[in-house]
Each structure stands twice: as C-alpha cells, then as structure tokens.
C-alpha atoms as a PDB file:
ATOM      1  CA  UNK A   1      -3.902  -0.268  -5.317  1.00  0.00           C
ATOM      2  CA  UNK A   2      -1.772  -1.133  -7.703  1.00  0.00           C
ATOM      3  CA  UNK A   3      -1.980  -0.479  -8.529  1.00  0.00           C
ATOM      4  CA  UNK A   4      -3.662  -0.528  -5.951  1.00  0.00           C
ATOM      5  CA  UNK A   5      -3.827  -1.313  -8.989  1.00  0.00           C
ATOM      6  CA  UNK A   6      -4.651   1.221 -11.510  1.00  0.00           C
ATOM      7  CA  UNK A   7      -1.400   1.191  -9.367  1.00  0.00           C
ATOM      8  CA  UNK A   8       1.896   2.613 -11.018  1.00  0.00           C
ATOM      9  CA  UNK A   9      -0.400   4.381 -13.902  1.00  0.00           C
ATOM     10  CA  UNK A  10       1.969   6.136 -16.222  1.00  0.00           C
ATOM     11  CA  UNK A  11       1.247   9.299 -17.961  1.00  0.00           C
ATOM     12  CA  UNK A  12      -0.281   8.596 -21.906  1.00  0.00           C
ATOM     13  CA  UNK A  13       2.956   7.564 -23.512  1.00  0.00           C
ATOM     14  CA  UNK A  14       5.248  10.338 -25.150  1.00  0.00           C
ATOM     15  CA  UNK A  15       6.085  10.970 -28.530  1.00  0.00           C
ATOM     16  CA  UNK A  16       9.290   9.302 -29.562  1.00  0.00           C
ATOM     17  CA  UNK A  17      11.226  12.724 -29.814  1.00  0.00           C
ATOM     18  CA  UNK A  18      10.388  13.492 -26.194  1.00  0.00           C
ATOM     19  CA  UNK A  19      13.681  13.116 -24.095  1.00  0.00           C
ATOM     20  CA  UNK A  20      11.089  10.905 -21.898  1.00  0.00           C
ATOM     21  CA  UNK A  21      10.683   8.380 -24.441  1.00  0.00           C
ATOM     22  CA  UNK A  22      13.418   5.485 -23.388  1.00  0.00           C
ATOM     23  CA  UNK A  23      12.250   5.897 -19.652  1.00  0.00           C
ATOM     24  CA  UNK A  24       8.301   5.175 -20.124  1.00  0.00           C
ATOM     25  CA  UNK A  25       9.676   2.076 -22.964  1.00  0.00           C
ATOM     26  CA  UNK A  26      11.603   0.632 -19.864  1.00  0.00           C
ATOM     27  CA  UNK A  27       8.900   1.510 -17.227  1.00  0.00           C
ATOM     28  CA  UNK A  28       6.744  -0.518 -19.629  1.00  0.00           C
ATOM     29  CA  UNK A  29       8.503  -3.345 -20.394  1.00  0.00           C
ATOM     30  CA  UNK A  30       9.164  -3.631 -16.207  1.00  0.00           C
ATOM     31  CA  UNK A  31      12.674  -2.550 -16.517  1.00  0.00           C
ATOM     32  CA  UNK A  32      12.212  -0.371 -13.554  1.00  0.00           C
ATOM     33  CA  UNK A  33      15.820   0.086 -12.341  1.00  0.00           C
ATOM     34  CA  UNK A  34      16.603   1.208 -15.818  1.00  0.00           C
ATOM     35  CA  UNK A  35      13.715   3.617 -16.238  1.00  0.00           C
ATOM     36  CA  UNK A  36      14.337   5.187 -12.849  1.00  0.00           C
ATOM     37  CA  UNK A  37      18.484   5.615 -13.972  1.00  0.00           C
ATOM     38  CA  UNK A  38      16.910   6.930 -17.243  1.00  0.00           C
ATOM     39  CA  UNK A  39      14.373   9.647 -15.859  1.00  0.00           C
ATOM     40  CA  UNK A  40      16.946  10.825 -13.577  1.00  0.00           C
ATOM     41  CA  UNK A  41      19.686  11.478 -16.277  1.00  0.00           C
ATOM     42  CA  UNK A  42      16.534  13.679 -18.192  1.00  0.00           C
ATOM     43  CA  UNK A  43      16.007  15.585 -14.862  1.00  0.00           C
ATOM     44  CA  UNK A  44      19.596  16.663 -14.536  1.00  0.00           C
ATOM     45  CA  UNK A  45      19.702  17.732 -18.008  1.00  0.00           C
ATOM     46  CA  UNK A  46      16.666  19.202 -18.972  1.00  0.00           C
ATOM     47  CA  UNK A  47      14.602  21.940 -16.790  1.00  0.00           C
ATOM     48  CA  UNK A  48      11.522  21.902 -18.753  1.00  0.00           C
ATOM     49  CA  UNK A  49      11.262  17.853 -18.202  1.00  0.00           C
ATOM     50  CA  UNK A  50      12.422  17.986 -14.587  1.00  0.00           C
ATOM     51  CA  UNK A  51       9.393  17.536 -13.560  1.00  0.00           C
ATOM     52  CA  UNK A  52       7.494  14.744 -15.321  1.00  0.00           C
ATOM     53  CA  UNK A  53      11.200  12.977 -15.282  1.00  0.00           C
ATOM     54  CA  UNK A  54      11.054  13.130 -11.688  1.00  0.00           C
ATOM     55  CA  UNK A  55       7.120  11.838 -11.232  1.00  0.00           C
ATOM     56  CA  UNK A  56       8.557   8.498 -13.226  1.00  0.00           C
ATOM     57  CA  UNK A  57      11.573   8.274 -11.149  1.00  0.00           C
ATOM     58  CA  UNK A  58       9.150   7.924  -8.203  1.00  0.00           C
ATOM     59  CA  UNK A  59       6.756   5.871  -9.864  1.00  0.00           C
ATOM     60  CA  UNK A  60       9.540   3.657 -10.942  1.00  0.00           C
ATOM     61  CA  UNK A  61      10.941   3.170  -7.261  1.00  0.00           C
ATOM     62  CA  UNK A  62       7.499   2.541  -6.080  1.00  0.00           C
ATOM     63  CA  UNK A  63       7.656  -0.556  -8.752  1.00  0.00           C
ATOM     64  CA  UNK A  64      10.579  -1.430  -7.535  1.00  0.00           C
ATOM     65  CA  UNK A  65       9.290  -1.865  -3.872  1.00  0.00           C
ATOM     66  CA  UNK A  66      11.373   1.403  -2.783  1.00  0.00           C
ATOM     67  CA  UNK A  67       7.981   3.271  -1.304  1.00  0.00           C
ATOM     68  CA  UNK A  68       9.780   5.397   1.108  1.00  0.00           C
ATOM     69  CA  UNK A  69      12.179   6.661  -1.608  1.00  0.00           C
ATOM     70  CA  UNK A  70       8.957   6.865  -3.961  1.00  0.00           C
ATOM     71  CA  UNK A  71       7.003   9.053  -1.266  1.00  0.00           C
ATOM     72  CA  UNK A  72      10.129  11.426  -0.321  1.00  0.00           C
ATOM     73  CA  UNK A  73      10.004  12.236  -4.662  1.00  0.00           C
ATOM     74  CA  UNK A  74       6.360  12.985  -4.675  1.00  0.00           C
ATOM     75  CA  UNK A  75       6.169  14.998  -1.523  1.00  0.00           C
ATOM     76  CA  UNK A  76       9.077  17.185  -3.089  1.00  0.00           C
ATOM     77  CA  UNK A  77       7.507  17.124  -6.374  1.00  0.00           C
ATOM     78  CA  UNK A  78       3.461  18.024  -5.553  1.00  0.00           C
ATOM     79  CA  UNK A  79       4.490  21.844  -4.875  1.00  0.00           C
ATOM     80  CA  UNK A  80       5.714  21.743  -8.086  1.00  0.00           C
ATOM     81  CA  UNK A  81       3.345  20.449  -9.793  1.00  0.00           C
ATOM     82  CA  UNK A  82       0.477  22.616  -7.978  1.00  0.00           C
ATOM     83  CA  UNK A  83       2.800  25.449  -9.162  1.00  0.00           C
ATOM     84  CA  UNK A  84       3.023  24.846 -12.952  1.00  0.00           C
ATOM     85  CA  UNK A  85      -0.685  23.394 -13.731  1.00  0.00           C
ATOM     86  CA  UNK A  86      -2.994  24.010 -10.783  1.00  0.00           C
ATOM     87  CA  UNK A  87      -4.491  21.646  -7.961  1.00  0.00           C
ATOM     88  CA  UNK A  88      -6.810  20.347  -9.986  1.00  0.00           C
ATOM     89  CA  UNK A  89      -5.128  19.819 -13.409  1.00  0.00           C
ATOM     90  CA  UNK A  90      -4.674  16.037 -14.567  1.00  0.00           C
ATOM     91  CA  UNK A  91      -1.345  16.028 -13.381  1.00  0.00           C
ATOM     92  CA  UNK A  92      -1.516  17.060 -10.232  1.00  0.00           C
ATOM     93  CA  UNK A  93      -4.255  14.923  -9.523  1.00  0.00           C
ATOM     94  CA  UNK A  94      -2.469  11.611 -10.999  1.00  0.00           C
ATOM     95  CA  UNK A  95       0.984  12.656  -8.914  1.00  0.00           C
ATOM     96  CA  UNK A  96      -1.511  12.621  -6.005  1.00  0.00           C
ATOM     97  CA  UNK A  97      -3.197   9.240  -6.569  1.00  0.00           C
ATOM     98  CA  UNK A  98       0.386   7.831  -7.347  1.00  0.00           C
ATOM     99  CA  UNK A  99       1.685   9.284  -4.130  1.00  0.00           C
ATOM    100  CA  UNK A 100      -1.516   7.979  -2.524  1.00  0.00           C
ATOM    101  CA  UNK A 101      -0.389   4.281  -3.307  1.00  0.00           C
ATOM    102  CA  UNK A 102       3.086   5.032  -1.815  1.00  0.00           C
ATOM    103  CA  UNK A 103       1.663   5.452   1.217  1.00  0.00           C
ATOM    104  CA  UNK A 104      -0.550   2.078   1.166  1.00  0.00           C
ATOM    105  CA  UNK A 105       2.504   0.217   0.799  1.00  0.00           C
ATOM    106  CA  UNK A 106       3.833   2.144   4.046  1.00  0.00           C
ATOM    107  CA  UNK A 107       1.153   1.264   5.607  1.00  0.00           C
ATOM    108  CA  UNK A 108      -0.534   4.521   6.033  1.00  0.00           C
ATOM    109  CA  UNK A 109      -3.803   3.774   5.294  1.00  0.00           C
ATOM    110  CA  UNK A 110      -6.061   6.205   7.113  1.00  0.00           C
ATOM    111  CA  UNK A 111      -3.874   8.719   5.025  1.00  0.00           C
ATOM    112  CA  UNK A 112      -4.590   6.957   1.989  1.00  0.00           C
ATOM    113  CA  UNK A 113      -8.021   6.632   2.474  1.00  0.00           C
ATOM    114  CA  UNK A 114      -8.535  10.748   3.005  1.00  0.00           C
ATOM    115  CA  UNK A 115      -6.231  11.482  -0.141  1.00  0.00           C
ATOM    116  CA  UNK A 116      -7.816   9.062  -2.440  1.00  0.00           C
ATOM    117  CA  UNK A 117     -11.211  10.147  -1.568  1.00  0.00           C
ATOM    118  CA  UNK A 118     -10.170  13.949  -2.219  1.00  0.00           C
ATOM    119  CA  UNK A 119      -8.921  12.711  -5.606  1.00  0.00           C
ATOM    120  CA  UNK A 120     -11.375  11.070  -6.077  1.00  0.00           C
ATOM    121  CA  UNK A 121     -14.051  13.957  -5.770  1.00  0.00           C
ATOM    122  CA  UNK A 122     -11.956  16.365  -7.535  1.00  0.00           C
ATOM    123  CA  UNK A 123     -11.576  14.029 -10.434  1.00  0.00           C
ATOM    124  CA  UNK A 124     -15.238  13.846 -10.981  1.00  0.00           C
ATOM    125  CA  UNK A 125     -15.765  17.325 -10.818  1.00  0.00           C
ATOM    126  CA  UNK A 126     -14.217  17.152 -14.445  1.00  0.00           C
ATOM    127  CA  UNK A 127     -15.212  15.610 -17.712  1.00  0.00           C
ATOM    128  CA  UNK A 128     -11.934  14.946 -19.492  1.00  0.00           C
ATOM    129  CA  UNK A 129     -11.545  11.118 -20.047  1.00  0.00           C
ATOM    130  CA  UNK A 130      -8.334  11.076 -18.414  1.00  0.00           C
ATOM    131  CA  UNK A 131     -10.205  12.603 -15.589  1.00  0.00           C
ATOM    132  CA  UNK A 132     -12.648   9.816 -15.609  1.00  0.00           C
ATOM    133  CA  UNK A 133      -9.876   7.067 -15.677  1.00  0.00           C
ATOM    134  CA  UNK A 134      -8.216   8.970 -12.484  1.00  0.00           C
ATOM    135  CA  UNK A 135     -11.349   9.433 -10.407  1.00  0.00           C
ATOM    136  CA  UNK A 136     -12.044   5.174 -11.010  1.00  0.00           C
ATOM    137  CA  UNK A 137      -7.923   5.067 -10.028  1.00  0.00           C
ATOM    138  CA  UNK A 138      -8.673   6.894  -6.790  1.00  0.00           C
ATOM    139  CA  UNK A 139     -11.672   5.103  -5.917  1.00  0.00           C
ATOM    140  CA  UNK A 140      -9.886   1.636  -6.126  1.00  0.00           C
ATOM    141  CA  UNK A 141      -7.300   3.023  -3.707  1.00  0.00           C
ATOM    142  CA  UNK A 142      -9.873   3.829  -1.260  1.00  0.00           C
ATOM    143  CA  UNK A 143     -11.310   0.363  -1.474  1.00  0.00           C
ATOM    144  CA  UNK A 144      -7.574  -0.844  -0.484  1.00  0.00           C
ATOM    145  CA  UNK A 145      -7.040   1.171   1.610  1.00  0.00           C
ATOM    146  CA  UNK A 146     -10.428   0.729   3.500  1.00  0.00           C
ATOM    147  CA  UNK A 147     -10.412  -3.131   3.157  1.00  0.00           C
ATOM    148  CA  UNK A 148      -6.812  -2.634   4.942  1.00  0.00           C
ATOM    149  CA  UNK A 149      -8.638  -1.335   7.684  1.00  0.00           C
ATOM    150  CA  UNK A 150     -11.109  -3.992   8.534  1.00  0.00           C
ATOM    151  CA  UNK A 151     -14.071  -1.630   7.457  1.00  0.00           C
ATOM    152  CA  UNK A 152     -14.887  -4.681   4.507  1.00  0.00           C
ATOM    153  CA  UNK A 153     -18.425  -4.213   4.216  1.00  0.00           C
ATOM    154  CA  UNK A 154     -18.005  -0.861   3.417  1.00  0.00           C
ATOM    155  CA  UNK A 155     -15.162  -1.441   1.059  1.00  0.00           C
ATOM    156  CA  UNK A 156     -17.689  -3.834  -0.877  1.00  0.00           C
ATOM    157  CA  UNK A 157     -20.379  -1.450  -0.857  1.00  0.00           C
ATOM    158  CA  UNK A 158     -17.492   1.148  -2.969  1.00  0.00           C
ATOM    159  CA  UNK A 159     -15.833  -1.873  -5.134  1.00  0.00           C
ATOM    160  CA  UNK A 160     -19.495  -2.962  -6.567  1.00  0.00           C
ATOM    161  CA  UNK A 161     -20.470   1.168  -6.996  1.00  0.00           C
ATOM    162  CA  UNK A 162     -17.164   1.543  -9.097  1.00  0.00           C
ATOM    163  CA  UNK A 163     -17.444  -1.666 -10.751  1.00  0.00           C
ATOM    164  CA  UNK A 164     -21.289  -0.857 -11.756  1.00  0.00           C
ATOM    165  CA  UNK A 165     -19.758   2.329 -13.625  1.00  0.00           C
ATOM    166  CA  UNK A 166     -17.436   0.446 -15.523  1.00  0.00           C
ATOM    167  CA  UNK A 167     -17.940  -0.413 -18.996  1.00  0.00           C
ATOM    168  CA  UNK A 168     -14.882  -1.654 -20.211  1.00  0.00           C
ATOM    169  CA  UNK A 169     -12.726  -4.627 -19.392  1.00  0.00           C
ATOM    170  CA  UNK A 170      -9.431  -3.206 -19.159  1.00  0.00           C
ATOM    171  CA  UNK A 171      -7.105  -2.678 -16.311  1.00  0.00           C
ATOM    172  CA  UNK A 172      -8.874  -0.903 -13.957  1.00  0.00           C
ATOM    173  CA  UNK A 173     -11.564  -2.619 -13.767  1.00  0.00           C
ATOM    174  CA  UNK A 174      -9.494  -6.025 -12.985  1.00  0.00           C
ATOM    175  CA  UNK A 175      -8.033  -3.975  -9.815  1.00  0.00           C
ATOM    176  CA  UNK A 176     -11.329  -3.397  -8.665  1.00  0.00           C
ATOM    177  CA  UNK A 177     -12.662  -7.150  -8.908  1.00  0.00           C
ATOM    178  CA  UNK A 178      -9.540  -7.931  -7.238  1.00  0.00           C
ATOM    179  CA  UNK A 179     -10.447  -4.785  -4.557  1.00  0.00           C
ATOM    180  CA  UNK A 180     -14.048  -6.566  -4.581  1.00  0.00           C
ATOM    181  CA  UNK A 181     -12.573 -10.205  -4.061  1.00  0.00           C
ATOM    182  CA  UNK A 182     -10.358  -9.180  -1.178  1.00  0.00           C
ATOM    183  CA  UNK A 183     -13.355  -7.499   0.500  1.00  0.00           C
ATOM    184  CA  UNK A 184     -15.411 -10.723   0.588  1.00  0.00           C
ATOM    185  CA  UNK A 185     -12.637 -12.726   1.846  1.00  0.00           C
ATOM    186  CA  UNK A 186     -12.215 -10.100   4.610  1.00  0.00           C
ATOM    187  CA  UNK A 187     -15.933 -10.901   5.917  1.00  0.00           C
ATOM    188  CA  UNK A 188     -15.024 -14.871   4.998  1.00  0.00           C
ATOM    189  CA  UNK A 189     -17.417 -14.929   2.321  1.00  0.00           C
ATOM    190  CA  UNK A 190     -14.700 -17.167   0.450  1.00  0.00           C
ATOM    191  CA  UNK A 191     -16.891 -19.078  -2.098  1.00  0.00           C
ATOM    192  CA  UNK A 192     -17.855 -15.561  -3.372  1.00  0.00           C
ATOM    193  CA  UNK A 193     -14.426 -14.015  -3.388  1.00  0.00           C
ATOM    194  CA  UNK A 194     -13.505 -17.388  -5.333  1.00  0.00           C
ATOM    195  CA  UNK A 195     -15.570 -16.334  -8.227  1.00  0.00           C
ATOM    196  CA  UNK A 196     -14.452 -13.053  -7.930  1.00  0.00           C
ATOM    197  CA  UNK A 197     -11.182 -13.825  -8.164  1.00  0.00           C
ATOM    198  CA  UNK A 198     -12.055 -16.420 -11.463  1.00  0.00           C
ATOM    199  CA  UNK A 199     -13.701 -13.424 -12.862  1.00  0.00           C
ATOM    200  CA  UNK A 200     -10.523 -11.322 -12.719  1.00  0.00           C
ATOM    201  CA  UNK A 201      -8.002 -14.195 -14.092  1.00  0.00           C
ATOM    202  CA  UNK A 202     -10.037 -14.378 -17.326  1.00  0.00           C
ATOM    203  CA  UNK A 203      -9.849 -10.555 -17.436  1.00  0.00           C
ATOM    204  CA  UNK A 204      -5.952 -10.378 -16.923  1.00  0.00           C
ATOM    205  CA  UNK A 205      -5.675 -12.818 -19.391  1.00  0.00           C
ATOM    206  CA  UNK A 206      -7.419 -10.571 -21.688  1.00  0.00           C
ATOM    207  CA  UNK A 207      -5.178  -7.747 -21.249  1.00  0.00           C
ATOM    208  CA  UNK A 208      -1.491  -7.059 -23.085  1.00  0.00           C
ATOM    209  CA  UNK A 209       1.053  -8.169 -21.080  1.00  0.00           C
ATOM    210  CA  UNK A 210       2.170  -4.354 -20.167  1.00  0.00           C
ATOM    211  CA  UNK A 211      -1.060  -4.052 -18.494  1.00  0.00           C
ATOM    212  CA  UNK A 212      -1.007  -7.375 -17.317  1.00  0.00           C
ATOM    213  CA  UNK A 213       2.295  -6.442 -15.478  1.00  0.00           C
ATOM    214  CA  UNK A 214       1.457  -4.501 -12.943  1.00  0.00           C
ATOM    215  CA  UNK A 215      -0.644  -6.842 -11.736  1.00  0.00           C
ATOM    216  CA  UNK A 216       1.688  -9.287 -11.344  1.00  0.00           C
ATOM    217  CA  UNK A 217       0.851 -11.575  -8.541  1.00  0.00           C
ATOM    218  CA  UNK A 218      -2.498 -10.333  -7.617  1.00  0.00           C
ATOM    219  CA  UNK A 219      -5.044 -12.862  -8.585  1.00  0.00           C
ATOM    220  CA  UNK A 220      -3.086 -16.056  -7.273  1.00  0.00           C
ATOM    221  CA  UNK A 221      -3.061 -14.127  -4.459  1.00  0.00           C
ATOM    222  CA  UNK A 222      -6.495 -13.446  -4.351  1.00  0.00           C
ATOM    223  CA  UNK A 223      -7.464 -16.976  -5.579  1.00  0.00           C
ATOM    224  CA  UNK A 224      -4.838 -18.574  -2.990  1.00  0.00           C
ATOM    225  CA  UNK A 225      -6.968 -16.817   0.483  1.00  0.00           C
ATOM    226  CA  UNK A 226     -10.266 -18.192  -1.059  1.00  0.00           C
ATOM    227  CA  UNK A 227      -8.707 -21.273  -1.053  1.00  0.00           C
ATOM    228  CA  UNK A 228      -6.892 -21.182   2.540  1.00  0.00           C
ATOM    229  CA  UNK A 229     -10.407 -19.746   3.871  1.00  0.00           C
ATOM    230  CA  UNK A 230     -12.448 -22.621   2.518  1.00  0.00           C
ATOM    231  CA  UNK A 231      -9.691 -24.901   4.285  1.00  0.00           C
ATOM    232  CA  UNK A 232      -8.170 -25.937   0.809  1.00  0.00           C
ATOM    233  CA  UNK A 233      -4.340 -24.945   1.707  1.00  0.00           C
ATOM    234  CA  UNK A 234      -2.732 -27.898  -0.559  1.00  0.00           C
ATOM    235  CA  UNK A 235      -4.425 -25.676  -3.634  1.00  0.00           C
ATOM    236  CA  UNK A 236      -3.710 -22.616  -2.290  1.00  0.00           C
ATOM    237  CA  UNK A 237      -0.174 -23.172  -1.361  1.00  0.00           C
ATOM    238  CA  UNK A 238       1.100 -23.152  -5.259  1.00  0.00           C
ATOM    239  CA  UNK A 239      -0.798 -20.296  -5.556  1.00  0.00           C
ATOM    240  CA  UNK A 240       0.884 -17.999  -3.012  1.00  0.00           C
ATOM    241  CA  UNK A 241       4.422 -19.422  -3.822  1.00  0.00           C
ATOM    242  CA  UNK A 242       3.715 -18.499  -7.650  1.00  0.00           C
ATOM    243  CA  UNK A 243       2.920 -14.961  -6.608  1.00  0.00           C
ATOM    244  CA  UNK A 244       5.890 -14.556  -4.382  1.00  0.00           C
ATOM    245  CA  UNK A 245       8.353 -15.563  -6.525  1.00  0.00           C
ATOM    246  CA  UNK A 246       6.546 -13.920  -9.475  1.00  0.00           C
ATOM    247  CA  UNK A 247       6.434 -10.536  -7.687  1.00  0.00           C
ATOM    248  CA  UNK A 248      10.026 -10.922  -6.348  1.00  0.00           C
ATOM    249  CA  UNK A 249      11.185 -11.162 -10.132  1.00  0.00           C
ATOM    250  CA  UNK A 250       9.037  -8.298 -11.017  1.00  0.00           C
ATOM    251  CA  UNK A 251       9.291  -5.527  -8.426  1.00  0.00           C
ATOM    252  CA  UNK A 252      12.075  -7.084  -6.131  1.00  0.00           C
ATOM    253  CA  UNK A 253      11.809  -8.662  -2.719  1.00  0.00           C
ATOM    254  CA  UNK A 254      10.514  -5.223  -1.015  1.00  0.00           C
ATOM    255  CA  UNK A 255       7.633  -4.869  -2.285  1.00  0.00           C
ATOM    256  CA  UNK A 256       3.928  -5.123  -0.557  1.00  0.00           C
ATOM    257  CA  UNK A 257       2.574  -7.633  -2.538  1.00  0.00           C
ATOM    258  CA  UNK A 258       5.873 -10.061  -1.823  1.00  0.00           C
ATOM    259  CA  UNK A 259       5.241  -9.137   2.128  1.00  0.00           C
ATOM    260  CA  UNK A 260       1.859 -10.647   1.366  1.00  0.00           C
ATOM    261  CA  UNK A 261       2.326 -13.403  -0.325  1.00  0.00           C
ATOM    262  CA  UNK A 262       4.805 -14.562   2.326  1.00  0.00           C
ATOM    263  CA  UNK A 263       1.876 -13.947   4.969  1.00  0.00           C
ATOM    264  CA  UNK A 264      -0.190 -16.083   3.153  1.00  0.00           C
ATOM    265  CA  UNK A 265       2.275 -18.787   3.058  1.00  0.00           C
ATOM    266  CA  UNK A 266       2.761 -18.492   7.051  1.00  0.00           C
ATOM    267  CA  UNK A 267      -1.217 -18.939   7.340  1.00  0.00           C
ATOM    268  CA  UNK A 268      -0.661 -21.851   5.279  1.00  0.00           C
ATOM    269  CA  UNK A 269       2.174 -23.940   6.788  1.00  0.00           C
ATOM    270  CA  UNK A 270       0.613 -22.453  10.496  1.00  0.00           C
ATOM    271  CA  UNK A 271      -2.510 -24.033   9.479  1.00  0.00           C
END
C-alpha cells in the first residue's frame, strides 16, 4: 500500500488528555477491534472529535481486513472533512490516501491509481513535512496499484523515482522497496527482486515493532515469489505459510495480504 504500506498511517499521536488517546494506544499496539470499539464510543460522545474518531474507526477496520466497511466510513467522512479544513489541508489529504488503500484491497485499482496520483500532486504542492511524508504515502500507492495492473515497468520506473528522494530508512521507504521488489518479480526479474526484498528485511528489522507491524507479512511474501520464480518452491513455501498465518493473527483472515499469501501457496503446491 500498506500500507500499501505507508498503509494504515495514523495521524501524529495525541496528547494523553485527548479523548483519542486509548484508541491510537490500541491502533498501535494492533489491537484493532479494540481501537475501532474505542473510536466509536468517542464519536457518539463527543461532536468536536466525531470526526478524527471516525477516520480511526475506518482505518482500524481496514486493519482488520473489513475494506468495504473501511471505504463506506471514508466516503461518508471526506465531505466532512473538505468541510471543516479544506481539500487540500493535511487531513483531508491523508483521509484520501487512507481511503485510497481501501479501495486496493477491493480491488479497484484503476481508481486507486487516479486518487493516489491526485494526492500525490496536491501533496507536493505544499512544504509542511507532514505534507512531504503524505505525497511519498501516495506515490507508493500508485506503484501498487499500477504493479496490480500489469503496467510493471512503469511501476519500477515510480518505485526507484520515490526511493531516489528518500533519505531516511524508516517505514516508508521499506513499502517502497517492497513496491520496487514486487515490480521486478512482475517482469520475472527474480534474482533482482531477491535483493530487493533482502534489502527491505534488514530495514524492517531496523524499525520499532509498531512500525514494523503494519508490515506484517510483506517481505516473506516478497522474498517467497523470488524464490517460487527462480524455481526454489521448497524455500519459498515456509515463507508464504509464515506470512499467512502471521497476517491472519494480525489483521484477521480477510485481509489482502492473507488472500495473497494463500495464492502464493496455490502456485506453490500447483507447481
């Protein structure tokens, strides 16, 4: 996406005295069910929170595999937010990229490829860091969501342009060496997308384990089609089953990345 990885991005974490507060600590700690139960109890109580308690509630279902749910939230909620800050304020524009990953995991990607691109743009027009973090957000989305389409080439072409503006190894830069990876394994360039995907396991194990999280899954996965594409299945087959049952036990059985893990698996045991 992740989040397309920077999938699921949170807003910066609230002060304790916000009524938000026990939501984001359960959203971070991958209680999702919780932090969805806990951001709706905050948006039945208190107006002035509505809002932001609602954008969790749909990020939180969108961890939790629940994408249709998630989407249904932020379609109702992106008046709103246009409303009270503007089409181009920070928030609007994160509610969009969130929303945007909704509708990867519905498999909507033409849709997700025009949204994250207009993101994408209008995050750039603006200098704010968090502006800078959304607009590299957006791009990685595209590069899903174009890789999901077959166009690889070109979905290399934007993962290596994103990746060359990085200078950080944090978060979002692992999605997009994972975004990079799965391109080269589209166009069976497998030895390359192995290193790729080597690159981004010593990066995730770099990372805390709340940003670690959302990426649960995602580089066995990426390792594990190397492997079945240079014809090494026994090697890859750990891989994938790892990453299933890992993402079943952190987002439930619904989710994308558990659909393709059990792909992979098929293309194994078929092979």
């Amino acid at each position: 996406m992740r989040f397309f990885r920077s999938r699921d991005r949170v807003d910066p974490r609230p002060p304790a005295n916000s009524p938000l507060h026990l939501a984001h600590a359960h959203f971070r700690a991958g209680r999702y069910a919780e932090a969805a139960a806990e951001a709706r109890a905050v948006a039945a109580l208190d107006a002035r929170h509505a809002p932001a308690a609602r954008s969790l509630v749909a990020t939180a279902l969108g961890a939790q595999g629940r994408h249709a749910e998630a989407l249904a939230e932020y379609d109702a909620l992106l008046p709103v937010f246009g409303r009270n800050h503007g089409a181009e304020h920070p928030f609007t524009l994160q509610l969009r990229s969130n929303r945007a990953q909704a509708l990867i995991a519905l498999d909507r990607y033409a849709e997700c490829e025009t949204e994250c691109a207009a993101v994408a743009r209008a995050a750039a027009r603006g200098t704010a860091s968090q502006l800078r973090v959304l607009a590299g957000a957006a791009r990685n989305g595209q590069i899903y969501a174009v890789n999901a389409q077959g166009r690889h080439e070109e979905a290399e072409a934007l993962a290596r342009a994103a990746l060359a503006a990085r200078d950080s190894p944090d978060r979002l830069t692992l999605a997009l060496r994972l975004g990079l990876a799965r391109s080269l394994n589209g166009q069976a360039r497998h030895e390359e997308a192995l290193a790729q995907a080597l690159e981004a396991e010593d990066l995730h194990r770099s990372l805390s384990e709340d940003q670690r999280r959302p990426e649960t899954g995602a580089v066995e996965l990426a390792k594990a089609t190397a492997l079945v594409g240079l014809d090494r299945g026994a090697e890859a087959r750990p891989l994938a089953t790892a990453a299933r049952d890992a993402c079943v036990a952190a987002f439930g059985p619904d989710h994308y990345r558990v659909t393709e893990a059990r792909a992979l698996l098929d293309r194994v045991d078929g092979a």
